[in-house]
C-alpha atoms as a PDB file:
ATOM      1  CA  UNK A   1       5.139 -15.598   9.624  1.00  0.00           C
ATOM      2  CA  UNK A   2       4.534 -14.337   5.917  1.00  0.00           C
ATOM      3  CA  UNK A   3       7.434 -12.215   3.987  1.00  0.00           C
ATOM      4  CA  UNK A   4       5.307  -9.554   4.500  1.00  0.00           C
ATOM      5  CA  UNK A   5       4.162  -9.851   7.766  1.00  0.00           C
ATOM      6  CA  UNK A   6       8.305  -9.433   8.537  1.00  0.00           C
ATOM      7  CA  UNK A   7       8.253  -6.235   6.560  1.00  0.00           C
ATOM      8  CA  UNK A   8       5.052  -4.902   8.424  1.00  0.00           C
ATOM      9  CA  UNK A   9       6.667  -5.543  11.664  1.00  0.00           C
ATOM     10  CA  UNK A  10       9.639  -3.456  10.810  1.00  0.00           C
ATOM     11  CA  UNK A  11       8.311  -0.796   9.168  1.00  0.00           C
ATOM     12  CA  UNK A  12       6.309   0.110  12.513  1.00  0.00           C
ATOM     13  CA  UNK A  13       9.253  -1.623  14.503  1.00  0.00           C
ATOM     14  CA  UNK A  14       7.144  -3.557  16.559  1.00  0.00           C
ATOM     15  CA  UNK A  15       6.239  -7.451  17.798  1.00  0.00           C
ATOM     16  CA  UNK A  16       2.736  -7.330  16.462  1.00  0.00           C
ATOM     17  CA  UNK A  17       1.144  -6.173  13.235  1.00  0.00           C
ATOM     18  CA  UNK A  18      -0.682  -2.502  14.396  1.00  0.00           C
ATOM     19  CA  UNK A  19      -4.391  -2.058  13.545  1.00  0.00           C
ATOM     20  CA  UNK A  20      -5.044   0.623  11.264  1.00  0.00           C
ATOM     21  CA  UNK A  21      -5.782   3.952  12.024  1.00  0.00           C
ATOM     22  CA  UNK A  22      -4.394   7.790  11.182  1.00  0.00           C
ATOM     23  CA  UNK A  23      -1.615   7.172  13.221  1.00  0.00           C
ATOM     24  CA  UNK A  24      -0.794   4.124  11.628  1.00  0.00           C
ATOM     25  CA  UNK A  25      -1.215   5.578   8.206  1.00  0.00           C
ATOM     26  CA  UNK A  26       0.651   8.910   8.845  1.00  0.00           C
ATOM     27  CA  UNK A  27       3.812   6.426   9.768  1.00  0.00           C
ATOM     28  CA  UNK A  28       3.165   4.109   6.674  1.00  0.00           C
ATOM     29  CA  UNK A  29       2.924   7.197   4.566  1.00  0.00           C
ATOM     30  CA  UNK A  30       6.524   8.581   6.034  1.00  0.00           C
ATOM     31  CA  UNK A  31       7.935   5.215   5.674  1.00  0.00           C
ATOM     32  CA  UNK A  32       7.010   5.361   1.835  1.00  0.00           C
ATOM     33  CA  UNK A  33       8.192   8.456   1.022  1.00  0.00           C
ATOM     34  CA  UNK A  34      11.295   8.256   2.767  1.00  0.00           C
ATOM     35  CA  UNK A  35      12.069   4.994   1.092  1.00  0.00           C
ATOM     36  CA  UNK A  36      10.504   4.983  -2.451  1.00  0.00           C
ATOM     37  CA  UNK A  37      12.656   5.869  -5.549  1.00  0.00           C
ATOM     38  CA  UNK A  38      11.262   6.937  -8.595  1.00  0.00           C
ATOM     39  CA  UNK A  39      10.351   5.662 -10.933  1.00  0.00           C
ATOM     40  CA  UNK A  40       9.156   2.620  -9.725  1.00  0.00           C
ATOM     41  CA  UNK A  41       7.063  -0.108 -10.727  1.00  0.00           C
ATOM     42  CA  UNK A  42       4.376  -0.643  -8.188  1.00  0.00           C
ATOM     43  CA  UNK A  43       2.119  -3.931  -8.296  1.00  0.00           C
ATOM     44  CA  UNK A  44      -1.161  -5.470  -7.077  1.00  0.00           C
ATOM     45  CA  UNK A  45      -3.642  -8.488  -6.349  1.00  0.00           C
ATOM     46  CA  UNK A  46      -6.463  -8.164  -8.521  1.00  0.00           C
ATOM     47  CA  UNK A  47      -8.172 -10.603  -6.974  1.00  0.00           C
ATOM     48  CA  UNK A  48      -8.177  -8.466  -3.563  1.00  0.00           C
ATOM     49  CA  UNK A  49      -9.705  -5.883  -5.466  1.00  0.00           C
ATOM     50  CA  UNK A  50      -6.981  -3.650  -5.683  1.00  0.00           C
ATOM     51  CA  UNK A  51      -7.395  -2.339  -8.933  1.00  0.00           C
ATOM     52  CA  UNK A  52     -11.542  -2.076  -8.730  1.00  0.00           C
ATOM     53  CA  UNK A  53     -11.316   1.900  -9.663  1.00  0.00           C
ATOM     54  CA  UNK A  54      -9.110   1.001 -12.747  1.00  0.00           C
ATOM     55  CA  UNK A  55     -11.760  -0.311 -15.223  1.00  0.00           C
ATOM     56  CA  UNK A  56     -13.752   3.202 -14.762  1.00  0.00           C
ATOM     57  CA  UNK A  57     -11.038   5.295 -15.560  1.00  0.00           C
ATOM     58  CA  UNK A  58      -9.929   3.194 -18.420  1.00  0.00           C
ATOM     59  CA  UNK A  59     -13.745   2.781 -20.434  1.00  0.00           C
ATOM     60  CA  UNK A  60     -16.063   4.776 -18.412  1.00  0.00           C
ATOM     61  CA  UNK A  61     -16.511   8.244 -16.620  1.00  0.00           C
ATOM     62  CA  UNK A  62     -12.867   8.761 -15.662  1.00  0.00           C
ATOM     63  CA  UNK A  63     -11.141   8.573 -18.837  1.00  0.00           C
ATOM     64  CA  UNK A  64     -12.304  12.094 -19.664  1.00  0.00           C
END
């Protein structure tokens, strides 16, 4: 089991990852706000795709 496959199954304090769905989400959402500080640095896999709106808000449409 991954490092963050642990952290999954904590968060939602269960034996198997949950699928998603609004009721997963509202929980995830509560986790992170009860737990983030700010200011943080948050991070991402470009590869996955994570950052796909970025490139339109930095040269096209969205940096108006």
């Amino acid at each position: 089991m991954s490092y963050d496959e642990k952290r999954i199954l904590q968060i939602f304090e269960t034996n198997e990852i949950p699928t998603v769905s609004d009721e997963t989400l509202e929980i995830y959402i509560e986790y992170i706000k009860k737990n983030i500080i700010c200011p943080c640095v948050l991070t991402g896999i470009e590869s996955m795709g994570y950052f796909s709106w970025e490139e339109r808000y930095s040269f096209g449409y969205g940096n108006k």
